[in-house]
Each structure stands twice: as structure tokens, then as C-alpha cells.
Protein backbone atom coordinates (compact mmCIF):
# COMPACT_ATOMS: atom_id res chain seq x y z
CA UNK A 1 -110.35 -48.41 -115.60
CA UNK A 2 -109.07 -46.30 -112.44
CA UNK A 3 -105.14 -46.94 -112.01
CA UNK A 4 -104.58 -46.41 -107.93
CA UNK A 5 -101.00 -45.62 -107.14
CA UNK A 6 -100.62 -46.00 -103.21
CA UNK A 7 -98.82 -47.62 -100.97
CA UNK A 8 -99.66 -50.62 -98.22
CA UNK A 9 -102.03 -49.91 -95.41
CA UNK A 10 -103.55 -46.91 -96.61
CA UNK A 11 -107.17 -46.79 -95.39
CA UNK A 12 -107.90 -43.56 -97.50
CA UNK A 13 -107.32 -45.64 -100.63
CA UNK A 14 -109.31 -48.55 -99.31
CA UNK A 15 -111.89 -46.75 -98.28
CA UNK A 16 -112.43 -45.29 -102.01
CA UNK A 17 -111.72 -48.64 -103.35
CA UNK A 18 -114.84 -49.33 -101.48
CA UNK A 19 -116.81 -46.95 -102.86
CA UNK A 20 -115.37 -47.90 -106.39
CA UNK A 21 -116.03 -51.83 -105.94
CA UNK A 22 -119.24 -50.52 -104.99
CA UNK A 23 -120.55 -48.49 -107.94
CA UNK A 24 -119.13 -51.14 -110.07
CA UNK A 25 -116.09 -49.39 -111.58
CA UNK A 26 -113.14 -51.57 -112.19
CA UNK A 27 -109.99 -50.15 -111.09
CA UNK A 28 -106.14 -51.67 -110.40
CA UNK A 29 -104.20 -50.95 -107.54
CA UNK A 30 -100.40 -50.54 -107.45
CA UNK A 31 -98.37 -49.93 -104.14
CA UNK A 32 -95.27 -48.14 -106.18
CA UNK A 33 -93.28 -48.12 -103.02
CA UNK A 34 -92.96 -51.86 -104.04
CA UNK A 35 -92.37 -51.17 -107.31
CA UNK A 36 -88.62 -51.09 -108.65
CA UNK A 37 -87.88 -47.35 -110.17
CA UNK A 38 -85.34 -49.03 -112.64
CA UNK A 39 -88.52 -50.56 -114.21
CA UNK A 40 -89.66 -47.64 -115.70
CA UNK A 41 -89.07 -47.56 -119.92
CA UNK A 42 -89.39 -44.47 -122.42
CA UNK A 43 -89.78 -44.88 -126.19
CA UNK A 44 -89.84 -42.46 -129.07
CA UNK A 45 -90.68 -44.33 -131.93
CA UNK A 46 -91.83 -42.65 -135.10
CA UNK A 47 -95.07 -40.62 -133.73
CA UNK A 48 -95.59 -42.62 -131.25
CA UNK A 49 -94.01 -41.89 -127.49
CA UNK A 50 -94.83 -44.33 -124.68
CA UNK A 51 -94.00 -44.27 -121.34
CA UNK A 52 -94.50 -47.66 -119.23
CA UNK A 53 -93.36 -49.57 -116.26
CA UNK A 54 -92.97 -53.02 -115.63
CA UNK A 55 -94.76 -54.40 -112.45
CA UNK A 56 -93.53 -56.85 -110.11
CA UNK A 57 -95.87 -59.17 -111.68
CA UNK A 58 -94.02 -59.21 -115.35
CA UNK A 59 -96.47 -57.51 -116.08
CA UNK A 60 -96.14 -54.11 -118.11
CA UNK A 61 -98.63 -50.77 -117.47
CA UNK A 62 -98.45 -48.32 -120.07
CA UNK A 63 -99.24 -45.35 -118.87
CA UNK A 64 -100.74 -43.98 -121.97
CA UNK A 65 -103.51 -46.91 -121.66
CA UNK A 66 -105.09 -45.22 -118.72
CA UNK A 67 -107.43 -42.30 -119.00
CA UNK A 68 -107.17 -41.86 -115.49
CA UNK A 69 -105.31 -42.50 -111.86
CA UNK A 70 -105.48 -42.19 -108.17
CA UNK A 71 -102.55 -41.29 -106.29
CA UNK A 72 -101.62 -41.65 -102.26
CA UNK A 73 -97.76 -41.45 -100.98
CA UNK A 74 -94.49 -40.51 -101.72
CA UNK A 75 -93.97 -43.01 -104.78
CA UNK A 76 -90.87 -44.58 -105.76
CA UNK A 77 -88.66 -46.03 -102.47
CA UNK A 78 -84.84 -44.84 -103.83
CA UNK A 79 -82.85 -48.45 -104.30
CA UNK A 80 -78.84 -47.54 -104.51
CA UNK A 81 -77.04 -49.79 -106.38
CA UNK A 82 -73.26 -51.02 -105.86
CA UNK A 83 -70.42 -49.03 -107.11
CA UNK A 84 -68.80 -51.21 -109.97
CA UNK A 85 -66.94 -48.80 -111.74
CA UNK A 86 -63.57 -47.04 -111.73
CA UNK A 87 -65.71 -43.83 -110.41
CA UNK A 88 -65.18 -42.77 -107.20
CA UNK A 89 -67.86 -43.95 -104.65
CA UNK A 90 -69.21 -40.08 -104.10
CA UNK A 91 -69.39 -39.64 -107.82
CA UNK A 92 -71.07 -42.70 -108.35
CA UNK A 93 -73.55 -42.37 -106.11
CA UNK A 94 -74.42 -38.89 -106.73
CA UNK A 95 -75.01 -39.71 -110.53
CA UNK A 96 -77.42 -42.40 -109.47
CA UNK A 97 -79.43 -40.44 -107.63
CA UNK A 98 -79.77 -37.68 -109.61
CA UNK A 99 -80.20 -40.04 -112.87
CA UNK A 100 -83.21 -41.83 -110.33
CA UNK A 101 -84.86 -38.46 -109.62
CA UNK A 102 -84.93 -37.19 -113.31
CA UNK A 103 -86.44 -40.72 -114.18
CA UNK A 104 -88.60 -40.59 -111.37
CA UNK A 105 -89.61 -37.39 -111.98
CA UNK A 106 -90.84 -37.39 -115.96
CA UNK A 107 -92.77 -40.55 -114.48
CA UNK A 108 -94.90 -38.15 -112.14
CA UNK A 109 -95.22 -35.65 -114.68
CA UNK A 110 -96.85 -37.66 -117.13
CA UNK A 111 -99.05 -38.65 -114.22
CA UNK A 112 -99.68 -35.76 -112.79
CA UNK A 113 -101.68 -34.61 -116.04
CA UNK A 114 -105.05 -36.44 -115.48
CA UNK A 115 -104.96 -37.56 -111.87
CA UNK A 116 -106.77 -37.31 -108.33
CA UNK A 117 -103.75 -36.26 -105.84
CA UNK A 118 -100.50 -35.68 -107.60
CA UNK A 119 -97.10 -36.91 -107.03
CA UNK A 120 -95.12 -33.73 -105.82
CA UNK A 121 -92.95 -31.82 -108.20
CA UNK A 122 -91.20 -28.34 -107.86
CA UNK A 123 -94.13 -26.12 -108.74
CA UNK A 124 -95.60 -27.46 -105.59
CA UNK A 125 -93.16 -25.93 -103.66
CA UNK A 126 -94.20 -23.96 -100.46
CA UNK A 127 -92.64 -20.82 -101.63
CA UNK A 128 -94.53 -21.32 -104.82
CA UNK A 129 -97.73 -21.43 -102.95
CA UNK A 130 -97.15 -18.42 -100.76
CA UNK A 131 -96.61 -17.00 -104.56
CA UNK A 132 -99.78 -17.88 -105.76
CA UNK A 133 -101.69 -17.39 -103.22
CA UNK A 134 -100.52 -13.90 -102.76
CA UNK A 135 -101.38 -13.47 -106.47
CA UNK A 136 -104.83 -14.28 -106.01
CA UNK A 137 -105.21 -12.48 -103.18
CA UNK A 138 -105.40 -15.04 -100.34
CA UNK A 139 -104.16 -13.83 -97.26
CA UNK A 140 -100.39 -14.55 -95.85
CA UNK A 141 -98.96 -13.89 -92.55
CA UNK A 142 -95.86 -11.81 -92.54
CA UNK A 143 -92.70 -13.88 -93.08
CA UNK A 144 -89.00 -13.57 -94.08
CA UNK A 145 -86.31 -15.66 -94.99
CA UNK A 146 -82.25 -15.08 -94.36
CA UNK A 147 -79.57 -16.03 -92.68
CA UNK A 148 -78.73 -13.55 -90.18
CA UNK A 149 -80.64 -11.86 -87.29
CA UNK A 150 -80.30 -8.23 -88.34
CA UNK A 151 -82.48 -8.72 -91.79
CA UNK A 152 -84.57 -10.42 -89.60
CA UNK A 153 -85.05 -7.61 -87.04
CA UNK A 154 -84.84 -4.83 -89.82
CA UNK A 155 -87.63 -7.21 -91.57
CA UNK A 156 -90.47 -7.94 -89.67
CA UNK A 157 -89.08 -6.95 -86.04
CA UNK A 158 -88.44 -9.78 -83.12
CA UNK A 159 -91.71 -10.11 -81.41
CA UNK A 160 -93.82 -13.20 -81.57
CA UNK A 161 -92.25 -15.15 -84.45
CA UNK A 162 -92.31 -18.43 -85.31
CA UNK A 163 -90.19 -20.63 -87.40
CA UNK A 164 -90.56 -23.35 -89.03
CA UNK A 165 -89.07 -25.37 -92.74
CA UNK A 166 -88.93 -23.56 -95.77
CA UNK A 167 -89.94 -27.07 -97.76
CA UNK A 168 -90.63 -30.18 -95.93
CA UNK A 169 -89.94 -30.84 -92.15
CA UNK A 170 -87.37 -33.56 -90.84
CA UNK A 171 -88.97 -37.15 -90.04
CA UNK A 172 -87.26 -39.59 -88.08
CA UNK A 173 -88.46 -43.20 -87.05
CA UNK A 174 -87.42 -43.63 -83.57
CA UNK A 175 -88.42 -47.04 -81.68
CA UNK A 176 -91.48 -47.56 -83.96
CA UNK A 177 -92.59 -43.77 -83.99
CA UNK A 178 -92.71 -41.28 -86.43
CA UNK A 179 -91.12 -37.91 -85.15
CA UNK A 180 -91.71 -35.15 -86.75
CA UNK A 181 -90.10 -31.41 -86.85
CA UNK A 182 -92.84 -29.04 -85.63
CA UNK A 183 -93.25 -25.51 -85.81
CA UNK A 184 -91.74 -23.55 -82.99
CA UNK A 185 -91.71 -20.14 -81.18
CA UNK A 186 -88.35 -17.88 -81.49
CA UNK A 187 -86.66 -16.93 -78.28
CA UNK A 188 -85.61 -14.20 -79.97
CA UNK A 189 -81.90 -13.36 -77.86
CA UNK A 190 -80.57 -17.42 -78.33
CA UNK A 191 -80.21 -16.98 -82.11
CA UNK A 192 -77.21 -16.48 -83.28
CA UNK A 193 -76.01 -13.31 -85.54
CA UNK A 194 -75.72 -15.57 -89.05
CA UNK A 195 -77.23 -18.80 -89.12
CA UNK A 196 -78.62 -21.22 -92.27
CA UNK A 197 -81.21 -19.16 -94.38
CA UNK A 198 -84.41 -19.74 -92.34
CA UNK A 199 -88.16 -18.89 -92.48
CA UNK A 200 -89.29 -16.65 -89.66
CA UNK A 201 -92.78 -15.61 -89.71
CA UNK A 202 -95.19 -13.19 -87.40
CA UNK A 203 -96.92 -15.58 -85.26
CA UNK A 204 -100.93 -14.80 -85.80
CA UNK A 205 -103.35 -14.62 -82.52
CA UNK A 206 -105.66 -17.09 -84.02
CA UNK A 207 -109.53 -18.00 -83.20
CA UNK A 208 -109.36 -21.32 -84.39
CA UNK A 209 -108.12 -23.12 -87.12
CA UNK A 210 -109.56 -24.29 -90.58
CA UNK A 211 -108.75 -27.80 -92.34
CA UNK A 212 -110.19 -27.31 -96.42
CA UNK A 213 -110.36 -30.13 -98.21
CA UNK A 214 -110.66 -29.06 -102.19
CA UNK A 215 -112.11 -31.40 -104.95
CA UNK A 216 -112.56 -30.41 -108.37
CA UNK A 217 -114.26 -26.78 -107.54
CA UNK A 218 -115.74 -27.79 -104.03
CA UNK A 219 -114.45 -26.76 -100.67
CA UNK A 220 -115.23 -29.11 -97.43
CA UNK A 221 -114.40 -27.69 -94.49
CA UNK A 222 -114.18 -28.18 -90.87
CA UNK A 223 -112.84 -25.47 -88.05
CA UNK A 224 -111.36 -26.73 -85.06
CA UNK A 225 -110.32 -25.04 -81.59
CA UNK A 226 -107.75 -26.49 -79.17
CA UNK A 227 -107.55 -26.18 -75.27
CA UNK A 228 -103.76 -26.62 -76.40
CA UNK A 229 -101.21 -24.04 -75.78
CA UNK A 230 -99.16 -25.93 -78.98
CA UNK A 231 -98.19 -23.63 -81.91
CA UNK A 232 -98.10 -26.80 -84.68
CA UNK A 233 -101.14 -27.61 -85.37
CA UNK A 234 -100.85 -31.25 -86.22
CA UNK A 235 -99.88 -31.51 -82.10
CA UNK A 236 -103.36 -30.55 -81.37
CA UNK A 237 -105.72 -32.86 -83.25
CA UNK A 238 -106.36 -35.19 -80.25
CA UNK A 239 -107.43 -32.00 -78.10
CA UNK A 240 -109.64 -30.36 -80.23
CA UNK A 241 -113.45 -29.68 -81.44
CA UNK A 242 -114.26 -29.91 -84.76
CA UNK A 243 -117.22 -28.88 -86.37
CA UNK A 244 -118.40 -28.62 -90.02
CA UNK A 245 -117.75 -24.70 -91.12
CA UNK A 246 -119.21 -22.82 -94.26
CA UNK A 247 -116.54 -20.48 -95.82
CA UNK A 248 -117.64 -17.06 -97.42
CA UNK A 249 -118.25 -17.06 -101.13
CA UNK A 250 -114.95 -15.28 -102.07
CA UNK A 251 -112.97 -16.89 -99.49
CA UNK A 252 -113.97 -20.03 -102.23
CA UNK A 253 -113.13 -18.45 -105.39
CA UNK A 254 -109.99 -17.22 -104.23
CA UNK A 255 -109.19 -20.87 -103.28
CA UNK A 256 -111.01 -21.95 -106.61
CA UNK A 257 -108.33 -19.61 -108.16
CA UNK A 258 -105.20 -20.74 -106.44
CA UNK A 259 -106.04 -25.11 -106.94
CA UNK A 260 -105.68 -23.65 -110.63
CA UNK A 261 -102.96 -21.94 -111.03
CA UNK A 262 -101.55 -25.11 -108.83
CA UNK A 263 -102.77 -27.18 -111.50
CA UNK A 264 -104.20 -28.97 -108.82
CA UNK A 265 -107.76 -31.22 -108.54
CA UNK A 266 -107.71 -31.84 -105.06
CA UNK A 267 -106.03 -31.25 -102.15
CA UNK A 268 -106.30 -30.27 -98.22
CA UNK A 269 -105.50 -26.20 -97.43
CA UNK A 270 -104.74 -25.25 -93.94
CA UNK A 271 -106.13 -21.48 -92.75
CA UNK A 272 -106.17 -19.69 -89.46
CA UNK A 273 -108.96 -17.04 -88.41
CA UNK A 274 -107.41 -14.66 -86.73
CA UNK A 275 -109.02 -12.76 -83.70
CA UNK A 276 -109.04 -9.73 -85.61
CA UNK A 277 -111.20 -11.98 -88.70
CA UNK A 278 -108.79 -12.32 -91.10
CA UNK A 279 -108.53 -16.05 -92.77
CA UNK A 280 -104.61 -16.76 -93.43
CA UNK A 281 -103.69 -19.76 -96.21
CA UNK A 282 -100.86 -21.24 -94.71
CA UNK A 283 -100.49 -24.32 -97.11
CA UNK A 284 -101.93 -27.08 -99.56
CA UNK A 285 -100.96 -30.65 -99.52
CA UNK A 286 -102.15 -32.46 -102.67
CA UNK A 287 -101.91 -35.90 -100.96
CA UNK A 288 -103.10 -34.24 -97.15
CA UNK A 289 -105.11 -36.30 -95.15
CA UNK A 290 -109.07 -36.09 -95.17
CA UNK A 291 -110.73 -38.72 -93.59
CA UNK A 292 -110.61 -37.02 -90.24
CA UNK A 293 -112.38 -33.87 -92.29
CA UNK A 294 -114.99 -36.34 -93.82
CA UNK A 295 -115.49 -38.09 -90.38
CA UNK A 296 -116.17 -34.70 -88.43
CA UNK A 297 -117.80 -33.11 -91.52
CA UNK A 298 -120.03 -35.68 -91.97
CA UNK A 299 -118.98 -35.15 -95.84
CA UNK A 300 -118.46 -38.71 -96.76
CA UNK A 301 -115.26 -37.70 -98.94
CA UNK A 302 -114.78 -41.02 -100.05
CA UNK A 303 -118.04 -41.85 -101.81
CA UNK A 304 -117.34 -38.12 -103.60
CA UNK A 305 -113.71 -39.09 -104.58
CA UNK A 306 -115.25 -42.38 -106.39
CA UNK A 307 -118.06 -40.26 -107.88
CA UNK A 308 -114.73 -38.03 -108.89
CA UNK A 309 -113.01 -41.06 -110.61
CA UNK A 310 -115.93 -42.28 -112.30
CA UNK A 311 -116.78 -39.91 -114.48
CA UNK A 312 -113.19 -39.25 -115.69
CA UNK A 313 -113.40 -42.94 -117.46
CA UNK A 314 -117.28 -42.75 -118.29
């Protein structure tokens, strides 16, 4: 049996629960953001070491039970509870959190080990993919980090930079939308001399732009242009052509290489071509979107992912 952690609405899930229902494969489906964190129980008992969580149903999974999962979103949704010590209310509250994430956390670990998608954890980290990637020789656009404007001049110089979040971007739900902090352009002579450490890096004069979604060894990908003059990407989806898009073979291994030393199955890389035909990784997102890559791929991603799941419980 396929354990699917999600969350409500998700069509990608649906979609493979689909394909799943189809083939015949029985699989359970839990949207964790529903889920209470303080659920979650750890044993040690003689050799024996189980990890489980009980469901809003009564019900309790044990997470050792399952050779396999599936898993879309963020997890967890952090519940704060009141303050009914002596503690101070910033104490408190800070302890609660942190004990919530290290909970949280060993939770996703243990799934992370045998799973489509991943729950993110630390070695996920952007700077940890630039790391990799650089390692096996993907390339990387020029980039700094610091907190003042000399290093940054002395660095990689002031012309045609970019900036944008070292880890994740700021999301804000304003009247019923979702806005989201986007990559922007550097007017160089309105920053000021020290500043919070920031990532600058050379902005690339690209020929289009490459969406790779990875599964288990495979790369499908589609390239895209935009008649848009945007710099984030994600602004330009609506505007664009897509088209299915071979990469070279090393381009493949050298992606191959990096999902591994991720210690990741899957996943959805973002490249640029530049005009002088160099590809640039800019990131992975082990839970990225790809049904818009299997709709203008004609890939059927969905069916695969099943296919995927399947034979991890055969």
C-alpha cells in the first residue's frame, strides 16, 4: 500500500490517485496539514524503534508499516499552544516551536528515506544545491552574498545584477491572493553601503528558459520563451511558448549526478540557455510543480509517477 501525504485540493495528487485507482494499487491518503503535529509518538523498546502518528480518525499509522509514500506540501500546519506556566510568554513560545520543529523534523526524516517528493530538510538548502551542483559540474551564474556594497562591487562588479532570497521567498495572502517575493533587478546607486547579508547574482542574457522535471534517472523537459520583459520567471508562464526539449546526454548525467548526491527521486530543476549556449542550474524543488510540464510535454507524468509507486510495493 502507497501512503499519500498531501494536502486538500491538490490536483497533482489526484491526478496520480487516478492513475493508482486505475492500475489497481491500493493506496491511503492523508492531508497532514489536518493532521495535529502533537500526534506524532516515538518508542525505543528493546530492538524494536517505532515511529507513528495518530490520525484524526483514532486511528494510528506506523510509519514502519509502509514500504512506501507519496508526498505533496509543506506538512505539518504549526498549532501554538497557551502559555500555562510561570515561563515568560517569549520563552515559552520559543521552546514550543523549536520542540515542534525537532519533532516535526525526525518525522520527515524517517519519511524522506523511501519516498516520491520529500518533505524539505536542511540539506535541501539552496546554498547546498549551488554546492552540489558546482561539484558535479553543472553550471552556476556568478553570485555573492554580504552585507555591504563594496564586497559586492570588489566581487562580481555592479552591472546587471539581480537579487533575489538566499532560502525561500516571502508569501503573503492579501484579499484572497497569494503574493509572492520575485526576483528583481539592482539599481545599483539606491543600495545602501551595509545592508542585511543578501544574494546578488550576474544577471544571464538568456535564450529561453528550461523547466526539468527528474524521476528516478529520467529527465522531462520542456523550454519555454516569453514576449515578457519580467526577470522571475514564474511571472511569465501565462506569456510564454512551451515546447517539449531534448537535453544533451551529459547535460543528463550531470543532473543524474546532482538528484544523488541530493538524495533525491524526483524533483523539478529550473535552467537558463544563455545566448552564448551555456545551460545554468538555477534550482531543484523536490515538491515543484509538473503538471504544466506533463501538459505541454505531452509526457503524461502522472501515469509515470503511479508506474513509480507501484513497483516500490510490488
Amino acid at each position: 500500500m502507497i501512503t499519500m501525504f498531501s494536502f486538500e485540493g491538490d490536483r497533482n495528487t489526484n491526478d496520480v490517485i487516478d492513475w493508482l485507482s486505475y492500475y489497481g494499487c491500493s493506496f491511503r491518503r492523508i492531508d497532514l496539514n489536518k493532521e495535529d503535529y502533537r500526534n506524532i509518538s516515538i518508542q525505543k523498546s528493546g530492538e524494536s524503534f517505532d515511529i507513528g502518528l495518530k490520525l484524526s480518525t483514532g486511528e494510528v499509522l506506523n510509519i514502519s508499516e509502509y514500504p512506501y509514500f507519496f508526498t505533496r506540501g509543506k506538512g505539518f500546519e504549526f498549532q501554538d499552544i497557551k502559555n500555562s506556566t510561570n515561563l515568560p510568554d517569549e520563552v515559552f513560545h520559543k521552546y514550543i516551536k523549536e520542540e515542534y520543529e525537532t519533532l516535526t523534523n525526525f518525522f520527515y526524516s524517517e519519511i524522506n528515506k523511501n519516498t516520491f517528493g520529500c518533505f524539505y530538510n536542511d540539506s535541501h538548502s539552496k546554498l547546498n544545491q549551488i554546492k552540489y551542483a558546482s561539484e558535479v559540474g553543472l553550471d552556476i551564474p556568478d553570485f555573492v552574498i554580504t552585507n555591504n556594497k563594496k564586497s559586492l562591487v570588489n566581487s562580481i562588479g555592479k552591472e546587471s545584477l539581480i537579487t533575489k532570497a538566499i532560502e525561500n521567498n516571502i508569501g503573503i495572502n492579501h484579499d484572497g491572493r497569494l503574493i509572492v517575493q520575485r526576483v528583481q533587478k539592482i539599481d545599483f546607486e539606491n543600495i545602501e553601503d551595509i545592508f542585511f547579508p543578501s544574494l546578488f547574482q550576474t544577471e544571464i542574457d538568456k535564450e529561453f528558459e528550461i523547466r526539468v522535471f527528474y524521476l528516478d534517472g529520467k529527465c522531462y523537459t520542456i523550454r519555454f520563451r516569453s514576449a515578457s520583459t519580467n526577470i522571475d520567471m514564474r511571472d511569465n508562464y501565462s506569456v510564454s511558448e512551451y515546447e517539449p526539449f531534448s537535453l544533451s546526454t551529459e547535460l543528463e548525467l550531470k543532473i543524474t549526478a546532482f538528484m544523488k548526491k541530493m538524495q533525491l527521486v524526483s524533483g523539478s530543476l529550473d535552467f537558463i540557455k544563455s545566448t552564448n549556449g551555456i545551460y545554468y542550474f538555477l534550482e531543484v524543488n523536490p515538491n515543484g510543480q509538473y503538471d504544466w510540464v506533463s501538459q505541454y510535454g505531452g509526457y503524461n507524468l502522472h501515469e509515470k509517477i503511479a508506474r513509480f509507486l507501484i513497483s516500490k510495493v510490488k
